[in-house]
Protein backbone atom coordinates (compact mmCIF):
# COMPACT_ATOMS: atom_id res chain seq x y z
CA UNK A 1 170.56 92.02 81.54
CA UNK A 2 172.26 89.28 83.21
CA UNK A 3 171.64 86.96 80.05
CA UNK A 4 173.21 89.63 77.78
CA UNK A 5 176.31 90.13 79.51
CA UNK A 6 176.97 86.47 79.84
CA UNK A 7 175.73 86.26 76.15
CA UNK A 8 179.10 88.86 75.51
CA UNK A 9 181.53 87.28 77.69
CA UNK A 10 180.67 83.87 75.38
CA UNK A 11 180.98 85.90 71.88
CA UNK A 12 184.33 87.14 73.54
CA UNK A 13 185.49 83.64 74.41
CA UNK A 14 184.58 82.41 70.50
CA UNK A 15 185.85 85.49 68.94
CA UNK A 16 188.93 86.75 70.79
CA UNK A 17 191.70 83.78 70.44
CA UNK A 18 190.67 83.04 66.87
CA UNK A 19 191.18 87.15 66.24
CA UNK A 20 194.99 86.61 67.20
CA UNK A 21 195.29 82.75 65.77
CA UNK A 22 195.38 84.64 62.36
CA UNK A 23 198.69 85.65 61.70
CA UNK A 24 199.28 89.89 62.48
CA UNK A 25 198.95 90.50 58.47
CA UNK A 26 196.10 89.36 58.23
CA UNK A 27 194.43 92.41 59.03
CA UNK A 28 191.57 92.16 56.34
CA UNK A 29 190.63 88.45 57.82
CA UNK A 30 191.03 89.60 61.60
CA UNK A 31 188.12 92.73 60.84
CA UNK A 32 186.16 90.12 58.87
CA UNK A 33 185.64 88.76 61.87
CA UNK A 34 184.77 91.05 64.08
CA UNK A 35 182.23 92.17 61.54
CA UNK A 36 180.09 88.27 61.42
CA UNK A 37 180.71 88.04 64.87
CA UNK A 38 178.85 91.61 65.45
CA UNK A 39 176.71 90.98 63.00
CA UNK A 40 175.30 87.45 64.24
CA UNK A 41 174.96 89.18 67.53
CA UNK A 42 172.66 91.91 66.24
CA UNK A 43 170.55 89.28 64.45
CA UNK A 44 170.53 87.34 67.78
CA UNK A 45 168.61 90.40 69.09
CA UNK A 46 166.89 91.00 66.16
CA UNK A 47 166.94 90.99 62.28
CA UNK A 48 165.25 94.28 62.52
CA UNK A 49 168.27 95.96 64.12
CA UNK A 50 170.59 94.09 61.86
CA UNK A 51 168.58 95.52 58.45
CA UNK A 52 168.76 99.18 59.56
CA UNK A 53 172.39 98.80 60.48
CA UNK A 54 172.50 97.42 56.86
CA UNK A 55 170.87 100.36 55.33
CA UNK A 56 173.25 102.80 57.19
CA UNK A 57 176.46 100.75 55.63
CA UNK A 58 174.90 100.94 52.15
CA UNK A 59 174.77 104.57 52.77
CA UNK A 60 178.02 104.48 54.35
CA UNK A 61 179.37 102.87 50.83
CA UNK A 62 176.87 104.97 48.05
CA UNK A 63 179.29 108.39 49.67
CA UNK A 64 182.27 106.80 49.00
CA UNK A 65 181.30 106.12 45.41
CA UNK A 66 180.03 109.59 45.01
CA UNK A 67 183.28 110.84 46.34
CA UNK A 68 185.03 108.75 44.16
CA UNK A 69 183.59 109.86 41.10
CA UNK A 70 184.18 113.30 41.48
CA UNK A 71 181.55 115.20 44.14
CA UNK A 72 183.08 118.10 46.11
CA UNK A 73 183.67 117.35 49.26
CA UNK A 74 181.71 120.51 50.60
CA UNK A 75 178.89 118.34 48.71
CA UNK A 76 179.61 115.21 50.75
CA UNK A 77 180.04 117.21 53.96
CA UNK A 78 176.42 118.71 53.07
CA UNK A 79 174.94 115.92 52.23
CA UNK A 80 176.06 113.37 54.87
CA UNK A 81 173.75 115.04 57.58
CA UNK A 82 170.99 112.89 55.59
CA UNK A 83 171.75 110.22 57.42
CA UNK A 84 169.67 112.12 60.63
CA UNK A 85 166.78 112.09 58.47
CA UNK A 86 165.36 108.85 59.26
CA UNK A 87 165.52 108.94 63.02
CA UNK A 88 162.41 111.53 62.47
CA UNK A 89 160.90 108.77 60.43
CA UNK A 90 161.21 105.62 63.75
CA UNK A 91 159.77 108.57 66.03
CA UNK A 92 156.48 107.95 63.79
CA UNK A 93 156.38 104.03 64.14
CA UNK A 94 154.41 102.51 67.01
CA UNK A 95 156.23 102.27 69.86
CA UNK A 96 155.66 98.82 70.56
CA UNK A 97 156.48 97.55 67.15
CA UNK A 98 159.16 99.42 67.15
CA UNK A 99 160.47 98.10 70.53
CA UNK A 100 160.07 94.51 69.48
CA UNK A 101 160.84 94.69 66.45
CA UNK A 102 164.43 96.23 67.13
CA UNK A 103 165.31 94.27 70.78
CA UNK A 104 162.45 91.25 70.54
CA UNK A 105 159.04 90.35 71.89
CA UNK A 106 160.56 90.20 75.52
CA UNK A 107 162.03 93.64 75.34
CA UNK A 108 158.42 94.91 76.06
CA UNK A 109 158.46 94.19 79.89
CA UNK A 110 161.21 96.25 80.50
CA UNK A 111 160.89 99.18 81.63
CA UNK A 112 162.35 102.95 79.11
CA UNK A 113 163.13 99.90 76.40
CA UNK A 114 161.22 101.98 73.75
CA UNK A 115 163.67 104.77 74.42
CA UNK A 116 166.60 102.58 74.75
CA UNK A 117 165.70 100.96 71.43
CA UNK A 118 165.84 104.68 69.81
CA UNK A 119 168.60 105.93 71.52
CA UNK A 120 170.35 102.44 69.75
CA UNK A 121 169.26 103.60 66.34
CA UNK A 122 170.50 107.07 66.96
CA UNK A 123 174.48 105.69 67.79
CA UNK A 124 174.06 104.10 64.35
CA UNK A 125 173.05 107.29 62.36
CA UNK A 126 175.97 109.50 64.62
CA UNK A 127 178.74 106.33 64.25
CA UNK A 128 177.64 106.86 60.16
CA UNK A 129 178.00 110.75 59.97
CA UNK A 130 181.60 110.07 61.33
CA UNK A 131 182.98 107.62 58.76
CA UNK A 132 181.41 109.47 55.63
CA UNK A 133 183.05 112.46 57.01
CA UNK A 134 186.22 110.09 57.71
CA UNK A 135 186.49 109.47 54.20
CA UNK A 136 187.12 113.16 53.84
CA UNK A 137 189.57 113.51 56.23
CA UNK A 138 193.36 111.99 56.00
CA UNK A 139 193.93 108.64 55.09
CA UNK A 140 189.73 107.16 53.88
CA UNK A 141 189.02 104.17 56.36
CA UNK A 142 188.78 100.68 54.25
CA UNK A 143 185.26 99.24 53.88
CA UNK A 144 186.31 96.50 56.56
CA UNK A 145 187.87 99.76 58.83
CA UNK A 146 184.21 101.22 58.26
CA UNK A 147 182.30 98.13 58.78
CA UNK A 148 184.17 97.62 62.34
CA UNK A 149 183.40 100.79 63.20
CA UNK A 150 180.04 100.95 62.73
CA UNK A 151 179.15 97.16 64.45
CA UNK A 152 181.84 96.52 66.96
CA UNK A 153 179.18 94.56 69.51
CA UNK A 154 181.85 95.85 72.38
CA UNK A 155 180.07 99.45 71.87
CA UNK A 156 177.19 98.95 69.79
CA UNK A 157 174.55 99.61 72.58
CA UNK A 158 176.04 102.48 74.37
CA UNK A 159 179.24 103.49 73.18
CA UNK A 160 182.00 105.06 73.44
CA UNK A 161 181.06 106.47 70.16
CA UNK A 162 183.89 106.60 67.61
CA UNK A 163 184.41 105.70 63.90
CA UNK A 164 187.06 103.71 62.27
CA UNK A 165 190.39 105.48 63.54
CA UNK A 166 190.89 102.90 66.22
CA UNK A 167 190.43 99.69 63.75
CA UNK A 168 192.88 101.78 62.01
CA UNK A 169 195.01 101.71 64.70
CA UNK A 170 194.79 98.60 66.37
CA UNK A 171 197.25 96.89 67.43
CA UNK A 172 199.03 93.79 66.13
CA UNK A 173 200.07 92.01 68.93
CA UNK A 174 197.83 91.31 72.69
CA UNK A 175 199.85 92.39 75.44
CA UNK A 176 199.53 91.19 78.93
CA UNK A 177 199.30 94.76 80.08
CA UNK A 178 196.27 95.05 77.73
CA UNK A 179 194.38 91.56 78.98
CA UNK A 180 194.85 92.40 82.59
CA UNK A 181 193.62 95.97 81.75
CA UNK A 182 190.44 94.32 79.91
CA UNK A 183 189.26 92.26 81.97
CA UNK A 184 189.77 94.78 84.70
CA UNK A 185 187.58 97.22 82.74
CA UNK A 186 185.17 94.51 81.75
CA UNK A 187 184.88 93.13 85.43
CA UNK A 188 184.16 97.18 87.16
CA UNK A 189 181.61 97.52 84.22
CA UNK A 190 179.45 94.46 84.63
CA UNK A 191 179.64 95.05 88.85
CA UNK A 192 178.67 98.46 88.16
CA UNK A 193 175.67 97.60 86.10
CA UNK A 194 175.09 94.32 87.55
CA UNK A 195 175.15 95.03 91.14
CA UNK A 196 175.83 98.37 92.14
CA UNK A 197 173.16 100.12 90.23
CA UNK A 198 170.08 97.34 91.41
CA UNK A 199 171.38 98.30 94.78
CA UNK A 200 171.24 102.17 94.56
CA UNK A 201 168.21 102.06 92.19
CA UNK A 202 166.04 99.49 95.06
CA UNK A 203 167.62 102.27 98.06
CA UNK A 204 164.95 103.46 99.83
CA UNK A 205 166.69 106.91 99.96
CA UNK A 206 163.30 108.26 101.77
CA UNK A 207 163.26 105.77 104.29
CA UNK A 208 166.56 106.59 104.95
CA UNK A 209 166.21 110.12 105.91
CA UNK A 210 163.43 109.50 107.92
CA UNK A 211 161.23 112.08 105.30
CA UNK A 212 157.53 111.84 103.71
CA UNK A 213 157.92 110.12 101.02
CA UNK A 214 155.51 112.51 98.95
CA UNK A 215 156.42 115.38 99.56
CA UNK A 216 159.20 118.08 97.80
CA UNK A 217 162.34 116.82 99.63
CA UNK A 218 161.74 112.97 98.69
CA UNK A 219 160.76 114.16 95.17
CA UNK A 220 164.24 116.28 94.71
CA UNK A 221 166.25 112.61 96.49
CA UNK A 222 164.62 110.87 93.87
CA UNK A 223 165.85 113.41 90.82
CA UNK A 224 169.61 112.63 92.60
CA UNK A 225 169.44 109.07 92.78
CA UNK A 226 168.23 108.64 89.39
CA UNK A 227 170.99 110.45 88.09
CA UNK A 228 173.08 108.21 90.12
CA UNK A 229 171.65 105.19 88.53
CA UNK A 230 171.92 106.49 84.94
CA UNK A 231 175.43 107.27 85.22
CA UNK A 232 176.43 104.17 86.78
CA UNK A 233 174.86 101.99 84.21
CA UNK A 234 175.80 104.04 81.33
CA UNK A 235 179.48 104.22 83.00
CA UNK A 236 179.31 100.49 83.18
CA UNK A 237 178.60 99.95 79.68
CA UNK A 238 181.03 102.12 78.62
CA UNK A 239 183.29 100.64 80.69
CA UNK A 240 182.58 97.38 79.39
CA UNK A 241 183.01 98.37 75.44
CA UNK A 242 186.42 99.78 76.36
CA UNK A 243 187.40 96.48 78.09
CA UNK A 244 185.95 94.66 75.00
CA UNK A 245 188.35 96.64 72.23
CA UNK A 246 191.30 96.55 74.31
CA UNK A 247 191.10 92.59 73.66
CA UNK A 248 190.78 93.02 70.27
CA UNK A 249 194.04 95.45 70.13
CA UNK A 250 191.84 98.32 69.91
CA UNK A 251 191.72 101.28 72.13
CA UNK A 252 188.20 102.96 72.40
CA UNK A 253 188.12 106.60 73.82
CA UNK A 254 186.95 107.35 77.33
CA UNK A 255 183.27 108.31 77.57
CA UNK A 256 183.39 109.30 81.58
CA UNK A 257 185.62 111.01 83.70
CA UNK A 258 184.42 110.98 87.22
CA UNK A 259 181.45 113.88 85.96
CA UNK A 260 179.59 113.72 89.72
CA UNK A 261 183.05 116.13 90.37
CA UNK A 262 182.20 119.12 88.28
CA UNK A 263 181.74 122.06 89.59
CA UNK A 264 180.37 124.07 86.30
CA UNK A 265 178.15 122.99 83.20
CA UNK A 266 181.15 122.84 81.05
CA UNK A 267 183.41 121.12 82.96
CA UNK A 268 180.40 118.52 83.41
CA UNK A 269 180.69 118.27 79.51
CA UNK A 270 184.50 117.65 80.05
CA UNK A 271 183.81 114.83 81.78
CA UNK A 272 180.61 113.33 80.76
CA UNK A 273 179.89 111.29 78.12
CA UNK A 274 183.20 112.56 76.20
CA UNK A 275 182.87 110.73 73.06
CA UNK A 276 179.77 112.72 72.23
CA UNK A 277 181.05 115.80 73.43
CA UNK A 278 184.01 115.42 71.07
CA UNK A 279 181.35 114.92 68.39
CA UNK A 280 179.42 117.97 69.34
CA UNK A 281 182.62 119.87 68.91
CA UNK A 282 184.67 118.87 65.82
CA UNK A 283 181.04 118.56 63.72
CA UNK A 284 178.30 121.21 65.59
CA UNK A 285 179.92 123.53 67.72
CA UNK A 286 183.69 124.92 66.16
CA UNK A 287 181.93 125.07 62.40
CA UNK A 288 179.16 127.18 63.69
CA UNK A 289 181.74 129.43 65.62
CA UNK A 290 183.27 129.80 62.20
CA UNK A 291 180.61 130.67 60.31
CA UNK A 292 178.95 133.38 62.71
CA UNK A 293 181.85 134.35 65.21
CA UNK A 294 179.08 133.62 68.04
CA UNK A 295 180.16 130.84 70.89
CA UNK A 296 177.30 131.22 72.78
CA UNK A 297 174.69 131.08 70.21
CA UNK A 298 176.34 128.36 68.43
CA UNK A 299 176.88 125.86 71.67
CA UNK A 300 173.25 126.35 72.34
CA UNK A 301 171.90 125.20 68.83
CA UNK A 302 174.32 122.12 68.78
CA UNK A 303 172.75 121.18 72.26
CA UNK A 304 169.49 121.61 70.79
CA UNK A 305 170.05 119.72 68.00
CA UNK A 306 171.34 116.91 70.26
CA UNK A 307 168.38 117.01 72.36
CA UNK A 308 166.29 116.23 69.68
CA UNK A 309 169.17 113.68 68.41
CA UNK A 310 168.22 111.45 71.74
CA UNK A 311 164.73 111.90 71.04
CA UNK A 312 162.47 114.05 69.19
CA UNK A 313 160.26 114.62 72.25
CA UNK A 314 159.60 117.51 73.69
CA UNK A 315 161.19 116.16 77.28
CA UNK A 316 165.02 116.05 75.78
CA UNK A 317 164.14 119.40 73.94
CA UNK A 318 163.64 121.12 76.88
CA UNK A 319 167.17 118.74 78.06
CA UNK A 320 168.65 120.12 74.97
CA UNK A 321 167.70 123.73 75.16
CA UNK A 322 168.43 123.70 79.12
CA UNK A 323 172.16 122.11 78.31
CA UNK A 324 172.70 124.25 75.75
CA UNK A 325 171.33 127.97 77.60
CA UNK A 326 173.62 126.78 80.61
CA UNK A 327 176.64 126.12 78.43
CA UNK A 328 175.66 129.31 76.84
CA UNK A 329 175.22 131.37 80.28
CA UNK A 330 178.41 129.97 81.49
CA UNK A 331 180.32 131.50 78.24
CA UNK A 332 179.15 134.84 79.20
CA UNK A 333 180.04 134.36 83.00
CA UNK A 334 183.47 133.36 82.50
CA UNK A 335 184.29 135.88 80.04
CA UNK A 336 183.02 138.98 82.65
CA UNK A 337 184.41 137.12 85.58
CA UNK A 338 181.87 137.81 87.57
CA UNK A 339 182.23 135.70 90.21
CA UNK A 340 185.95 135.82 90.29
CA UNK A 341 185.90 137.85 93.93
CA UNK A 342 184.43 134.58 95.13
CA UNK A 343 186.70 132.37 97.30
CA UNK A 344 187.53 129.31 95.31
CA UNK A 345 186.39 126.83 98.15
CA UNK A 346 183.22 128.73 98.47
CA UNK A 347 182.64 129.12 94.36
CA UNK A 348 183.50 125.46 93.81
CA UNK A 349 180.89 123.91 96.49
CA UNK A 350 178.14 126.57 95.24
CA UNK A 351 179.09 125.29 91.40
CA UNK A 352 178.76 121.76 92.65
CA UNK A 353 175.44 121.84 94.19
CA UNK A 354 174.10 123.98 91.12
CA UNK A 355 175.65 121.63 88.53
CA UNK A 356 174.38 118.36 89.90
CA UNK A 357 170.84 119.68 90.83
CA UNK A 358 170.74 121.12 87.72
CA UNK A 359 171.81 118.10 85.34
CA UNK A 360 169.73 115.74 87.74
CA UNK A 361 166.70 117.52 87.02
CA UNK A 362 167.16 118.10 83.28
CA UNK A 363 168.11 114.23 83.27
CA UNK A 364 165.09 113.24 85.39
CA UNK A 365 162.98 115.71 82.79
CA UNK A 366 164.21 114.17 79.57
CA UNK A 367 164.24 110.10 80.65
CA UNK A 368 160.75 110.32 82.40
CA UNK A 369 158.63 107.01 81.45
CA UNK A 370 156.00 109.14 79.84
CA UNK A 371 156.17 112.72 78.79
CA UNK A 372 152.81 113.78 80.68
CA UNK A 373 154.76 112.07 83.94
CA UNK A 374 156.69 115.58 83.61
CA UNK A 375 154.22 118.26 84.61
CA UNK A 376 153.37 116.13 87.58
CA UNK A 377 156.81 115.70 88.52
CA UNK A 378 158.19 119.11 88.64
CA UNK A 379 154.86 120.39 90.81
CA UNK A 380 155.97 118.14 93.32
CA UNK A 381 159.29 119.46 93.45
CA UNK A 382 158.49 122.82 93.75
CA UNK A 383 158.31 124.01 97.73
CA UNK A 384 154.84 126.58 96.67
């Protein structure tokens, strides 16, 4: 991990002062190379990864034709949820090949890389969907806009997941403001995935209490700090990609805002992992409620659906379904005000505990090493 970041910080220091060498009208040159630089880090990790990225941007370019030569756009709009198709397809490859073939030999000793080396494929096929559906929608991102979009090695791994609007958008000048505001973000992210999450992840959080460490209420510590670690390493990241586009002029959206504070399911989504949330709701979740006039039903499909978007396992269906029935439930809730008689104080601290024990265990569910570690799991956390 430690090789990789430093491996960034040195494509930064090669790419960033060339990027604003080239005179500001140069736009065409300046994404040209952002897109070798991306792509020569991809290879670097693998010319496996770098040929299905490949695939996806001849995709990316055969809807543009068709668009161009006359399909409907319903037709395009229809059509471009193809490009979902062949994630069902890696789920049937051998794990191991798959692994190494994507990240390299080495990426087998580390541990969830089979799911991490999905999970990269599936940002692909979602960053995709959003520029066909870009070229729809306004002003059609350039094929160097599009390219950007879909490589940018600031938030290939782990987001934030956007399209081509901020290439679009960048800006022509670096700032101070922006530098000291990138390295800031760049700096917080690789501390947070470099040192704070070994430390919480190596806590003896058992010890600690002074409790067995097999029985229920070590079992239900370990659900919590797991979801501690996976938020502060996918926080990290994310903080790191923002960090990265602010030096190129380019303002990524925020993909965390301090989640661990919700007090309901929903306003979890609000705050967590935002850039797929705004996904879930400009492509899955309003054009459902369109078509049937049904919130609840439709939030819980387009959960579903991303469950099985992660990984078609049955682990992050049941993380899909359970996100998706809770968003659903908390619909109906809200509109009855139930619990409005409730103080606040008292509502919010009852919402908190329910929220965080509830998205800790449905994490903890879906990211176990192997799916038959799940049956296991939940027996010990049960108090019977």
């Amino acid at each position: 991990m430690i090789t990789n970041f430093l491996l960034l910080l040195l494509l930064l220091a090669l790419t960033v002062p060339p990027y604003w060498w080239l005179p500001a009208g140069w736009v065409r040159a300046r994404l040209s190379l952002v897109i070798v630089t991306s792509c020569l880090l991809l290879w670097i990790l693998s010319p496996v990864i770098l040929a299905v990225v490949a695939v996806y941007g001849v995709v990316i370019v055969l809807f543009s034709l068709a668009r161009r030569l006359g399909a409907s756009p319903n037709a395009v709009r229809l059509a471009s949820w193809t490009v979902f198709v062949p994630l069902f397809g890696f789920e049937r490859i051998p794990p191991d090949w798959l692994a190494s073939g994507l990240l390299g030999e080495s990426a087998l000793s580390a541990p969830a890389i089979v799911a991490f080396a999905l999970l990269g494929v599936s940002y692909t096929a979602i960053r995709s969907f959003i520029l066909i559906r870009e070229g729809l929608e306004g002003r059609p991102p350039s094929p160097l806009e599009a390219f950007a979009g879909l490589v940018f090695f600031g938030s290939f791994v782990a987001g934030p997941i956007a399209g081509s609007k901020p290439w679009q958008s960048a800006a022509p000048n670096l700032t101070e403001d922006a530098v000291i505001m990138a390295l800031a973000r760049i700096g917080w992210g690789g501390a947070m995935f470099l040192v704070i999450k070994p430390l919480v992840m190596d806590f003896d959080i058992a010890a600690w209490l002074g409790i067995d460490p097999n029985g229920t209420s070590a079992a239900w510590a370990l659900v919590y700090q797991r979801f501690a670690v996976l938020y502060i390493d996918f926080s990290g990241y994310s903080s790191v990609a923002i960090g990265c586009g602010l030096l190129f002029g380019v303002r990524l959206p925020e993909n965390f805002n301090w989640p661990v504070r919700a007090r309901s399911i929903q306003e979890f989504w609000q705050r967590w992992h935002m850039s797929l949330g705004a996904f879930i709701g400009t492509y899955l979740f309003r054009p459902m409620v369109r078509q049937t006039g049904r919130p609840a039903l439709a939030i819980f499909v387009a959960f579903t659906a991303i469950g099985l978007w992660h990984h078609t396992t049955w682990p992050y269906l049941v993380w899909g379904i359970g996100h998706g029935a809770a968003l659903a439930l908390n619909m109906v809730v809200r509109r009855h005000g139930t619990f409005d008689a409730v103080p606040d104080s008292l509502r919010g601290a009852i919402g908190w505990l329910l929220t965080m024990t509830y998205v800790s265990l449905l994490s903890s569910i879906a990211n176990a090493p192997e799916a038959d570690e799940v049956l296991p799991m939940l027996i010990q956390l049960s108090p019977f």
